[in-house]
C-alpha atoms as a PDB file:
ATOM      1  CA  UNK A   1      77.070  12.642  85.107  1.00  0.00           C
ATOM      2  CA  UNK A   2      75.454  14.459  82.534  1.00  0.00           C
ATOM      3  CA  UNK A   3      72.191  15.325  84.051  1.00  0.00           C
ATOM      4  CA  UNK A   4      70.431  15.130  80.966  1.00  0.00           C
ATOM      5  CA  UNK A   5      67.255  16.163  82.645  1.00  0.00           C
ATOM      6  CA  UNK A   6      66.994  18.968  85.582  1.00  0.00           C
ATOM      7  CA  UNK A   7      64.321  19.951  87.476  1.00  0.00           C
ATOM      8  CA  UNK A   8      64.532  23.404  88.710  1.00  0.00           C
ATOM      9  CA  UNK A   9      62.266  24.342  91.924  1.00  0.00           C
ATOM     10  CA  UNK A  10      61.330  28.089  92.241  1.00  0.00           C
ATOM     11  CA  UNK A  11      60.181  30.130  88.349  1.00  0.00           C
ATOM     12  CA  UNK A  12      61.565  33.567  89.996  1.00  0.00           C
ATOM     13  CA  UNK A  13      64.149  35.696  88.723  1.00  0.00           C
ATOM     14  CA  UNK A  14      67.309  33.388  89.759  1.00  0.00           C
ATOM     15  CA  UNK A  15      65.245  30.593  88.775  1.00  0.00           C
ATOM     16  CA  UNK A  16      63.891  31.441  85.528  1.00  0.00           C
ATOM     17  CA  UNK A  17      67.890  32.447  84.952  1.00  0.00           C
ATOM     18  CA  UNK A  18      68.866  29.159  85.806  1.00  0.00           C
ATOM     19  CA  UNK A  19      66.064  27.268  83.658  1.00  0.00           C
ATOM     20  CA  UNK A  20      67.709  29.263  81.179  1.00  0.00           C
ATOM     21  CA  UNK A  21      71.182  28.866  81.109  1.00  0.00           C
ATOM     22  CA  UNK A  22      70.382  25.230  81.264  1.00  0.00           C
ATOM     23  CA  UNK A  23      68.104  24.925  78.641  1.00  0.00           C
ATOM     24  CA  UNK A  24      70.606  26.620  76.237  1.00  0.00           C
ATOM     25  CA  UNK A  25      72.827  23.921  77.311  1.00  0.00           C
ATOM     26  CA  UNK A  26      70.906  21.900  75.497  1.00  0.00           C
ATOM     27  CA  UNK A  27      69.690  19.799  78.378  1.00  0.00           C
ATOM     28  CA  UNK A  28      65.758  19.272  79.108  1.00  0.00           C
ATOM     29  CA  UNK A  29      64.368  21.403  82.203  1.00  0.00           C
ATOM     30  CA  UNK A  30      61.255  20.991  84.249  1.00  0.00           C
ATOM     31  CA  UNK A  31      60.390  24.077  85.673  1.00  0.00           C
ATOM     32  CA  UNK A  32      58.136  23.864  89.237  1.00  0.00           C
ATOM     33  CA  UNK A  33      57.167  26.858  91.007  1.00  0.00           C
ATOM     34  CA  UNK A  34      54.331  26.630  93.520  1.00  0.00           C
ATOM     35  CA  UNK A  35      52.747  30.285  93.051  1.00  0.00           C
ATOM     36  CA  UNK A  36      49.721  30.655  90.678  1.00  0.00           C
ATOM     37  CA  UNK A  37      51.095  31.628  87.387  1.00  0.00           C
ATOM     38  CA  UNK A  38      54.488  31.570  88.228  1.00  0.00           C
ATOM     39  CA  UNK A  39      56.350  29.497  85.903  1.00  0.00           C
ATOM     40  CA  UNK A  40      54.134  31.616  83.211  1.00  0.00           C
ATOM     41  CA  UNK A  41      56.025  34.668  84.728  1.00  0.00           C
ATOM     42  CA  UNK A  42      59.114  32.960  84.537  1.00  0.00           C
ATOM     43  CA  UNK A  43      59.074  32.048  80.423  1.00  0.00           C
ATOM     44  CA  UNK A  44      58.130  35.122  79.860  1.00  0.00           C
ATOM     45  CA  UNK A  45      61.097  36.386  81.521  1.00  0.00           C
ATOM     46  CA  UNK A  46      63.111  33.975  79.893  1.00  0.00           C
ATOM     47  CA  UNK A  47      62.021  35.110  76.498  1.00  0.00           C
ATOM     48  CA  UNK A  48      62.901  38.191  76.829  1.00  0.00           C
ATOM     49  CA  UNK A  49      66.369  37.463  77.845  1.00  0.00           C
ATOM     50  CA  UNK A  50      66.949  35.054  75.157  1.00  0.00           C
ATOM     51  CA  UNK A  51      65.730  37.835  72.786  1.00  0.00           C
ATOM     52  CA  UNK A  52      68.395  40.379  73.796  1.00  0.00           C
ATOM     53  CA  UNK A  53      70.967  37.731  73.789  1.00  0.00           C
ATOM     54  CA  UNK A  54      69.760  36.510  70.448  1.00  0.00           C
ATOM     55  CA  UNK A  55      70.496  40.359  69.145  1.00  0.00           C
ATOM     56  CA  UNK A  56      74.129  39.471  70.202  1.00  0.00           C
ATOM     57  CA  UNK A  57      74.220  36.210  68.164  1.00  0.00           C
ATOM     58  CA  UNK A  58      72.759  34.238  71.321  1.00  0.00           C
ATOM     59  CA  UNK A  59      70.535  31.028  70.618  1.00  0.00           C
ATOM     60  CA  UNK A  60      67.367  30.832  68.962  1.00  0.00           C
ATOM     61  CA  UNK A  61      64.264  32.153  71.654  1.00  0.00           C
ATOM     62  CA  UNK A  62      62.109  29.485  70.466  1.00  0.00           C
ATOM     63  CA  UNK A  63      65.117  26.506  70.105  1.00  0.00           C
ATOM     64  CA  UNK A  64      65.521  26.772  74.246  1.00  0.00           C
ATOM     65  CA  UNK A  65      62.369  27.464  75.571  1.00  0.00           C
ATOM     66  CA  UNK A  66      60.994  24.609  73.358  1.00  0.00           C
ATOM     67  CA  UNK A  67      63.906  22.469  76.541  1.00  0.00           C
ATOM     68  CA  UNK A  68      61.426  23.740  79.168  1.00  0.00           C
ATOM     69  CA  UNK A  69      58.570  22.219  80.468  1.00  0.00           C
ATOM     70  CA  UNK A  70      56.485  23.994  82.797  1.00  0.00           C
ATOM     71  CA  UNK A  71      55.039  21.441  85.830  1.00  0.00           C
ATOM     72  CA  UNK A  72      52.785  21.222  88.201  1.00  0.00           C
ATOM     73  CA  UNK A  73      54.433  19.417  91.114  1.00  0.00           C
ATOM     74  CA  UNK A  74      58.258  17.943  92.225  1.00  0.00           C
ATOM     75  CA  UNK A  75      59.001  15.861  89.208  1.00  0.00           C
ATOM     76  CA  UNK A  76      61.649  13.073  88.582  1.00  0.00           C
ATOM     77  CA  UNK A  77      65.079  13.861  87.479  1.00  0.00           C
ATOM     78  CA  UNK A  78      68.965  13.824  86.950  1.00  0.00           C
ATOM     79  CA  UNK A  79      69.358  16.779  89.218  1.00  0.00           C
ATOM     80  CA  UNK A  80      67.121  19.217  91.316  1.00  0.00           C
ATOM     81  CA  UNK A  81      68.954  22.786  91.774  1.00  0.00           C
ATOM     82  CA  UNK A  82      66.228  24.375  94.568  1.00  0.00           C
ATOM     83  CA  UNK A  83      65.407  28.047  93.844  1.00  0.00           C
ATOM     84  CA  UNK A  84      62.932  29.882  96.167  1.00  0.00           C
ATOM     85  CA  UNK A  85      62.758  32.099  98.973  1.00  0.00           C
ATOM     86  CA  UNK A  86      65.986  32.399 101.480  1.00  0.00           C
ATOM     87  CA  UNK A  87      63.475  30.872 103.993  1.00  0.00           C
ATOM     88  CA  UNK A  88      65.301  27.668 105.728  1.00  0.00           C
ATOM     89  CA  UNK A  89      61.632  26.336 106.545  1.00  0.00           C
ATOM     90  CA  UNK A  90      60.589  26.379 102.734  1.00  0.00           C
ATOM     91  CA  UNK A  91      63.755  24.863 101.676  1.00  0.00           C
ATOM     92  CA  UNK A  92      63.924  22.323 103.874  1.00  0.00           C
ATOM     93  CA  UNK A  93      60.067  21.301 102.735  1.00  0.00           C
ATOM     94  CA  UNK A  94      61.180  21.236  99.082  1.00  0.00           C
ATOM     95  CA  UNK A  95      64.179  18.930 100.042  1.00  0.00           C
ATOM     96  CA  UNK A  96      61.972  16.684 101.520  1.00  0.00           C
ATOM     97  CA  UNK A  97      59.665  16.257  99.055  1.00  0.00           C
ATOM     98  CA  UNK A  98      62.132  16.009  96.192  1.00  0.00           C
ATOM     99  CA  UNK A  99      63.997  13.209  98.491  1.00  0.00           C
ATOM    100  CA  UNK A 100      60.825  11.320  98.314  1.00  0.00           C
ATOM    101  CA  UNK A 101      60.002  11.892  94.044  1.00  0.00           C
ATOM    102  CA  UNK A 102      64.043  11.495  92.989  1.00  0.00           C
ATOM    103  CA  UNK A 103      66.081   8.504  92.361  1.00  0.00           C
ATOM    104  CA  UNK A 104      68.171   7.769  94.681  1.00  0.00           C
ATOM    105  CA  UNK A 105      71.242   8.796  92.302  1.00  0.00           C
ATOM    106  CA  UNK A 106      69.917  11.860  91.768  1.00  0.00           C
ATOM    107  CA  UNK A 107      71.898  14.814  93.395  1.00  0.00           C
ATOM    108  CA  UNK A 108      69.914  17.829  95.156  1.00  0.00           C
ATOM    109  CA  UNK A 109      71.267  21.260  94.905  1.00  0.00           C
ATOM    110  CA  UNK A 110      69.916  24.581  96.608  1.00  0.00           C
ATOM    111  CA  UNK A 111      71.114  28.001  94.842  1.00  0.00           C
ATOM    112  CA  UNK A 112      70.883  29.584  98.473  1.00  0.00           C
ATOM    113  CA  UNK A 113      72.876  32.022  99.367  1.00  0.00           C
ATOM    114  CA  UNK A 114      73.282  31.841 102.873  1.00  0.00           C
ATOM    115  CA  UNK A 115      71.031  28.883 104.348  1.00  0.00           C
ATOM    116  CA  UNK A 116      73.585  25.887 105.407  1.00  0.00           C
ATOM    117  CA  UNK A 117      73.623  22.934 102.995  1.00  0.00           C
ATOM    118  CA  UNK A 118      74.214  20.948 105.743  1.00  0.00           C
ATOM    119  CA  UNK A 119      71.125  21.717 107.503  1.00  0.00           C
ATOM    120  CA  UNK A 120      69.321  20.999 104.038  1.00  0.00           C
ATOM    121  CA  UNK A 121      70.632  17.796 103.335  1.00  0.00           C
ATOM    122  CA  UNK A 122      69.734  16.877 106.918  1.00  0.00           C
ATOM    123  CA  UNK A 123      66.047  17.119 105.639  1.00  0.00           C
ATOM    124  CA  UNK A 124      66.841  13.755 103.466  1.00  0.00           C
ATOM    125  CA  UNK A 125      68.101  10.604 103.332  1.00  0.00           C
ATOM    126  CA  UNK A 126      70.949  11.375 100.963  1.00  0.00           C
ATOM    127  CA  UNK A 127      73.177  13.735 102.206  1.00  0.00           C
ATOM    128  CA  UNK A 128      76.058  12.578 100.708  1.00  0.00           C
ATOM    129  CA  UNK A 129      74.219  14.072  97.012  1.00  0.00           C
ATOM    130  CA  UNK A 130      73.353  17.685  98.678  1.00  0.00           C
ATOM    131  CA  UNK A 131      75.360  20.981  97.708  1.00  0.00           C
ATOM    132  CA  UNK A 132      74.960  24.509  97.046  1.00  0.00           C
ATOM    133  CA  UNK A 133      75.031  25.346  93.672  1.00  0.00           C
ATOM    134  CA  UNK A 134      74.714  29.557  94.125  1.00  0.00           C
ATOM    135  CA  UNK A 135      74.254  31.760  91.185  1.00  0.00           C
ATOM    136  CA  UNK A 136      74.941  35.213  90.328  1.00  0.00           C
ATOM    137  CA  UNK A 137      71.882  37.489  89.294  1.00  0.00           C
ATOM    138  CA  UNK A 138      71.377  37.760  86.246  1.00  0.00           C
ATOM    139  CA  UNK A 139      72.641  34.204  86.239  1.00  0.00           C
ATOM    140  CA  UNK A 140      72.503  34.469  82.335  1.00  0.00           C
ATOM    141  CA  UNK A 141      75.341  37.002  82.526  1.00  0.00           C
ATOM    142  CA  UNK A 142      77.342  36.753  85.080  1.00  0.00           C
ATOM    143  CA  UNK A 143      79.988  34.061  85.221  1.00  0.00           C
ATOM    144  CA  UNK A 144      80.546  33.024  88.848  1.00  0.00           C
ATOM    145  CA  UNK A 145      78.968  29.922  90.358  1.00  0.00           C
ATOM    146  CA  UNK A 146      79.487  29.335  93.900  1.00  0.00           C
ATOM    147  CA  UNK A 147      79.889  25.542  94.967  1.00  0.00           C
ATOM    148  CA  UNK A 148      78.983  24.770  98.842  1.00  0.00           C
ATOM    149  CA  UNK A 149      79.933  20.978 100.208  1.00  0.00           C
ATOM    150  CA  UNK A 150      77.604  20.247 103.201  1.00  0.00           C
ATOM    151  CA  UNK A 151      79.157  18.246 106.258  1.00  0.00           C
ATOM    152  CA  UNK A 152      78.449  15.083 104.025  1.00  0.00           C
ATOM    153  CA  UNK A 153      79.145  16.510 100.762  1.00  0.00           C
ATOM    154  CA  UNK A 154      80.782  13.482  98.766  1.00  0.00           C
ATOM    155  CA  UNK A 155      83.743  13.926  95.982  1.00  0.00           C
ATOM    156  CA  UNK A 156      81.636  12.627  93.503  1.00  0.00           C
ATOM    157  CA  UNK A 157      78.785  14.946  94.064  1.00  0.00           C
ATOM    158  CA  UNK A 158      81.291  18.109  94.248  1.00  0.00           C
ATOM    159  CA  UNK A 159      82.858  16.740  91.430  1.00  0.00           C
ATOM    160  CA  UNK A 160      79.796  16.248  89.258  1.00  0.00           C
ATOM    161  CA  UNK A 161      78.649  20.094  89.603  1.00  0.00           C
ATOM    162  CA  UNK A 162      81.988  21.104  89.193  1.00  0.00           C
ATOM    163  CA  UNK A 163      81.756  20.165  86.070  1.00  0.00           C
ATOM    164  CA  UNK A 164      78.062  21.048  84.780  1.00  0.00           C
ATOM    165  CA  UNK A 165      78.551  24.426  86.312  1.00  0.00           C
ATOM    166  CA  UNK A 166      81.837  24.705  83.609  1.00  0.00           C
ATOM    167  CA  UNK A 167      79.436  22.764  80.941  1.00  0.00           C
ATOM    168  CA  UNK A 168      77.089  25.330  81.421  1.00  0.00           C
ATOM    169  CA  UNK A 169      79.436  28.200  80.846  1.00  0.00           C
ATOM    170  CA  UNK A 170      80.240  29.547  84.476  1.00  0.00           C
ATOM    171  CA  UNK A 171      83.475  29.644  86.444  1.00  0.00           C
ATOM    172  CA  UNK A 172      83.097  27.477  89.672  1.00  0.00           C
ATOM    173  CA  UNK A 173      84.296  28.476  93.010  1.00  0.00           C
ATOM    174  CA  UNK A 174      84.033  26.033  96.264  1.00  0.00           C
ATOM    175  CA  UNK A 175      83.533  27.443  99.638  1.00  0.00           C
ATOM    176  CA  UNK A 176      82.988  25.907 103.122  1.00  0.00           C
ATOM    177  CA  UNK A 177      79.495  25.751 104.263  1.00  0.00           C
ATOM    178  CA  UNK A 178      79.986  28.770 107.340  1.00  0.00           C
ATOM    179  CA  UNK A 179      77.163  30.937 107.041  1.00  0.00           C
ATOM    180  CA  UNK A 180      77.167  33.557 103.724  1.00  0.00           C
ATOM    181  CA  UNK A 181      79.967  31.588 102.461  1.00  0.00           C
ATOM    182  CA  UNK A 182      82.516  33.807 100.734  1.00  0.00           C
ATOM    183  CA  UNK A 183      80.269  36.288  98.536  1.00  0.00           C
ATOM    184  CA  UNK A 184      77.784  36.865 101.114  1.00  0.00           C
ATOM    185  CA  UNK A 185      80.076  36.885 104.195  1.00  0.00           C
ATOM    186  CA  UNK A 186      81.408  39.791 102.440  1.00  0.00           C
ATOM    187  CA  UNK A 187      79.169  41.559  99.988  1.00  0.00           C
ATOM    188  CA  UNK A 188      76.535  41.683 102.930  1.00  0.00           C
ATOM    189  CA  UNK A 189      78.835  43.624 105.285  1.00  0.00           C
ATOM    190  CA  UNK A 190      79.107  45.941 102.318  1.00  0.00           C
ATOM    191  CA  UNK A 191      75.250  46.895 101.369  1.00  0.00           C
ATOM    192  CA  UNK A 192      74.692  47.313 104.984  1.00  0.00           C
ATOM    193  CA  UNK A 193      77.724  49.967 105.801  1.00  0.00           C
ATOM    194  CA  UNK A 194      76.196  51.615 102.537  1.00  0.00           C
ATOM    195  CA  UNK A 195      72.607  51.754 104.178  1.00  0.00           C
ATOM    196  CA  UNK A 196      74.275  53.496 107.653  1.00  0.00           C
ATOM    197  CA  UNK A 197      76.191  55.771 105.403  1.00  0.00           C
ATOM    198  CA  UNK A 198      72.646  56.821 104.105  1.00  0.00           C
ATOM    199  CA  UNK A 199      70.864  56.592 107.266  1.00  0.00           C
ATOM    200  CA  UNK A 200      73.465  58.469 109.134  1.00  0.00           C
ATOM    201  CA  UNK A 201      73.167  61.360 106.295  1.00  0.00           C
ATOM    202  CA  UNK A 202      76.797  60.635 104.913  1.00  0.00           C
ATOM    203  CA  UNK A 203      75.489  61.260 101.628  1.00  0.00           C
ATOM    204  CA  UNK A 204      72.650  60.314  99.269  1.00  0.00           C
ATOM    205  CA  UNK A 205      72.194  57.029  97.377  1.00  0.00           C
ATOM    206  CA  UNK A 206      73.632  58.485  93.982  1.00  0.00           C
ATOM    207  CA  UNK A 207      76.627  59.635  95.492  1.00  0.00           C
ATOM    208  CA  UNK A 208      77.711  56.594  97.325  1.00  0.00           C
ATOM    209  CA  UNK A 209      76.900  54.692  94.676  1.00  0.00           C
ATOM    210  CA  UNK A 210      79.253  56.723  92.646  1.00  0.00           C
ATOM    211  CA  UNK A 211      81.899  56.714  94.544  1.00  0.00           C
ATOM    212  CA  UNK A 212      81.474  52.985  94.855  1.00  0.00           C
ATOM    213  CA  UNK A 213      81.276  52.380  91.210  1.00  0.00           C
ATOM    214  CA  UNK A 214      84.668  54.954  90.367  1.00  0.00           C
ATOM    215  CA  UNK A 215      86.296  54.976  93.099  1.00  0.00           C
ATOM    216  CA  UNK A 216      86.694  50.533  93.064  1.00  0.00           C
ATOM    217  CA  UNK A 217      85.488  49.757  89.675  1.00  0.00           C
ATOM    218  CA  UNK A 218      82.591  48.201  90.675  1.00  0.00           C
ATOM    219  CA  UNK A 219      80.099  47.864  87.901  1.00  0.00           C
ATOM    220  CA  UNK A 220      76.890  48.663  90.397  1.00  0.00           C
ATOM    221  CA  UNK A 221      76.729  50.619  93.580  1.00  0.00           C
ATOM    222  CA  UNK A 222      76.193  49.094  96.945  1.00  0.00           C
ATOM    223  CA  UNK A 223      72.531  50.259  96.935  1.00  0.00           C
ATOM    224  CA  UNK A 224      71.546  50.003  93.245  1.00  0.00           C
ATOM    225  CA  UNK A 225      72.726  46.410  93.665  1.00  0.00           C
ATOM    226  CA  UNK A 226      70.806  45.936  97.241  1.00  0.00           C
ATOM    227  CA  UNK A 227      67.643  46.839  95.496  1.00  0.00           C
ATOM    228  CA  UNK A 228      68.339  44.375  92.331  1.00  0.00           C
ATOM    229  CA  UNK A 229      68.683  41.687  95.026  1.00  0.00           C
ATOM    230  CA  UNK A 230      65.859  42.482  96.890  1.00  0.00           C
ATOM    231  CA  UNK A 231      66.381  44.386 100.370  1.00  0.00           C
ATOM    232  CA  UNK A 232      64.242  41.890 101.841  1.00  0.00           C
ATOM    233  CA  UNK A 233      66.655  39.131 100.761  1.00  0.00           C
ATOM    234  CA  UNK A 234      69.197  41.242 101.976  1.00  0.00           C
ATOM    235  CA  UNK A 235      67.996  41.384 105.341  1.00  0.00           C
ATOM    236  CA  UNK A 236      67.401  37.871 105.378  1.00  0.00           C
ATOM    237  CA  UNK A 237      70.827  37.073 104.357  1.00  0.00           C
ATOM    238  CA  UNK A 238      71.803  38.995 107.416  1.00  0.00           C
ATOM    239  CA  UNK A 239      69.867  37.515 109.731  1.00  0.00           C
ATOM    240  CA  UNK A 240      71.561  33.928 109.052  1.00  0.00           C
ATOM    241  CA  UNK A 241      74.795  35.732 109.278  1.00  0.00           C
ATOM    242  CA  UNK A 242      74.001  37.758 112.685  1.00  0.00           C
ATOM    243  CA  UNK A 243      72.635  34.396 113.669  1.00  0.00           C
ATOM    244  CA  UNK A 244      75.398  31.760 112.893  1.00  0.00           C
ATOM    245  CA  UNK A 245      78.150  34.154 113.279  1.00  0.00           C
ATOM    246  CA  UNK A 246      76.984  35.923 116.433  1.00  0.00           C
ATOM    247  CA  UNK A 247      78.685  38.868 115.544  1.00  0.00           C
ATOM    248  CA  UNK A 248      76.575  42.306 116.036  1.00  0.00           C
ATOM    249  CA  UNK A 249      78.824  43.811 113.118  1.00  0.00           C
ATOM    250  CA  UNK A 250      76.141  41.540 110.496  1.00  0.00           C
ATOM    251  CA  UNK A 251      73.031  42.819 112.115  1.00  0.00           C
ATOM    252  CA  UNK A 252      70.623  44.506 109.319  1.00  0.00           C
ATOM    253  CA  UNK A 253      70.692  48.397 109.473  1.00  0.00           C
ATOM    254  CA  UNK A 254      67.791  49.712 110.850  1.00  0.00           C
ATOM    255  CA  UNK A 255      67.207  51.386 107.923  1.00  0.00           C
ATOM    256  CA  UNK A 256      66.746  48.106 105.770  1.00  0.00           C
ATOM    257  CA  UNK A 257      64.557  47.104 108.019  1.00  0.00           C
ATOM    258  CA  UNK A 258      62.164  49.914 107.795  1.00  0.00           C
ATOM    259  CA  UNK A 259      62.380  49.702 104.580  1.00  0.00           C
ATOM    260  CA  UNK A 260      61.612  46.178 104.268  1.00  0.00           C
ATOM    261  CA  UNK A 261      58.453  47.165 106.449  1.00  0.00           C
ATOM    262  CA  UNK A 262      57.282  49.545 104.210  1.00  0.00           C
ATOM    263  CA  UNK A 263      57.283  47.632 101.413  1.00  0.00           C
ATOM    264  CA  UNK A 264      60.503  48.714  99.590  1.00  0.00           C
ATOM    265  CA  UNK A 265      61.718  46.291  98.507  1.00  0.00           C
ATOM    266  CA  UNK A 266      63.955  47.454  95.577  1.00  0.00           C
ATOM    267  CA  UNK A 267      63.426  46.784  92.015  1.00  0.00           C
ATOM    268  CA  UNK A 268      60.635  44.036  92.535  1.00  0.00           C
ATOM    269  CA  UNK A 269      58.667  46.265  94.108  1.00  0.00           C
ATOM    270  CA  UNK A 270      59.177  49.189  92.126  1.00  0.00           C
ATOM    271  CA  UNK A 271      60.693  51.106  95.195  1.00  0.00           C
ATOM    272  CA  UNK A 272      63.749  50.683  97.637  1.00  0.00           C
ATOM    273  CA  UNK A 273      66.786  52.759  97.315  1.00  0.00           C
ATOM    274  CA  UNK A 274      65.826  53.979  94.157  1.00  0.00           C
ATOM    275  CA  UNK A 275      62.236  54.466  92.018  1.00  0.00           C
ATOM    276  CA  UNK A 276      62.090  52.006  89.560  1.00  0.00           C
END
């Protein structure tokens, strides 16, 4: 399959990153979001990516946005890779819907990063063509993309993003679909020992982000990354963890929680961890 045409769901900042990366594939995107100027949002954000990248010797600005259409509803194509709020309800709704507007070879893919793919496809009549297909933020960056087979997960289908996911420039990796997967199963663990070490008065955010980033070469501190995520995502992530797992060790810290309460929700909001 070449998937020619893909219609990404969700103009945020994974899915404006993913619009991207396949638009400079050369392929044609339709970009949905349901939000009031949303998809207007996410070209803008695109631009400005493809300018820096175009510093570097990256692809024309104008060359790949000119592959993306902005739309106003679920629109027929190749592929569907699902990009919107870790919220199993609103997932499911958009798999339903796109079930209903897609061929019936068309394969439907959900960038979650903790939500079961099973539970996803269930929402259709195809399971056999539903996987995960989860990104890295900023998906125009980093390599990694994370491939999740559902229950019903066919070769072909695994097979097929396998291979756009290397056509597109990324390094595939296929996990089971147990809840987080691999990165989130053990990133999220992580951010959250981070947050006790604050809330407990271990230290303060610069210095355990420090020691994260020299003492094991990580490029980003636990925190500084929680807030580029979103601590709300974070904490949502958790949840399906705590939830599917049933272990008390992935429970949010209380301290993400307030946070999340109070409207810090890292860089998005302009507050979390850090001041942005």
């Amino acid at each position: 399959m070449d998937f020619e045409h893909v219609l990404v769901v969700g103009a945020g900042q994974m899915g404006a990153g993913i619009a991207q990366v396949v638009a400079a594939s050369g392929r044609r995107v339709s970009l949905y979001d349901s939000f009031p100027g949303a998809t207007e949002r996410g070209l803008e954000t695109m631009r400005k990516s493809l300018g820096r990248l175009a510093e570097k010797g990256g692809a024309d600005p104008d060359e790949v946005l000119a592959r993306v259409t902005p739309v106003q509803e679920i629109v027929s194509a190749a592929l569907m890779i699902e990009a919107v709020v870790e919220d199993a309800a609103t997932k499911g709704e958009i798999f339903r819907r796109a079930d209903e507007t897609l061929p019936g070879p068309a394969i439907l893919a959900s960038n979650t990063s903790s939500i079961p793919i099973t539970s996803l496809a269930a929402e259709t009549s195809r399971p056999d063509r539903v996987i995960g297909m989860h990104f890295f933020n900023p998906v125009p960056v980093l390599q990694l993309v994370e491939v999740i087979r559902g229950l019903e997960t066919s070769d072909e289908t695994a097979a097929a993003i396998v291979a756009l996911a290397r056509d597109l420039g990324k390094t595939p990796a296929e996990a089971r679909d147990l809840p987080g997967f691999v990165s989130n199963r053990i990133l999220m663990p992580f951010i959250n020992e981070a947050a006790y070490a604050l809330l407990e008065g271990v230290a303060e955010p610069e210095a355990i982000d420090t020691i994260a980033k020299l003492g094991f070469a990580h490029p980003m501190g636990p925190l500084a990354l929680a807030d580029l995520i979103g601590l709300d995502t974070c904490v949502a992530i958790m949840e399906v963890l705590h939830h599917g797992l049933g272990d008390p060790k992935y429970a949010p810290c209380p301290l993400l929680r307030q946070y999340v309460q109070a409207g810090r929700l890292g860089r998005k909001s302009g507050r979390g961890f850090y001041e942005y």
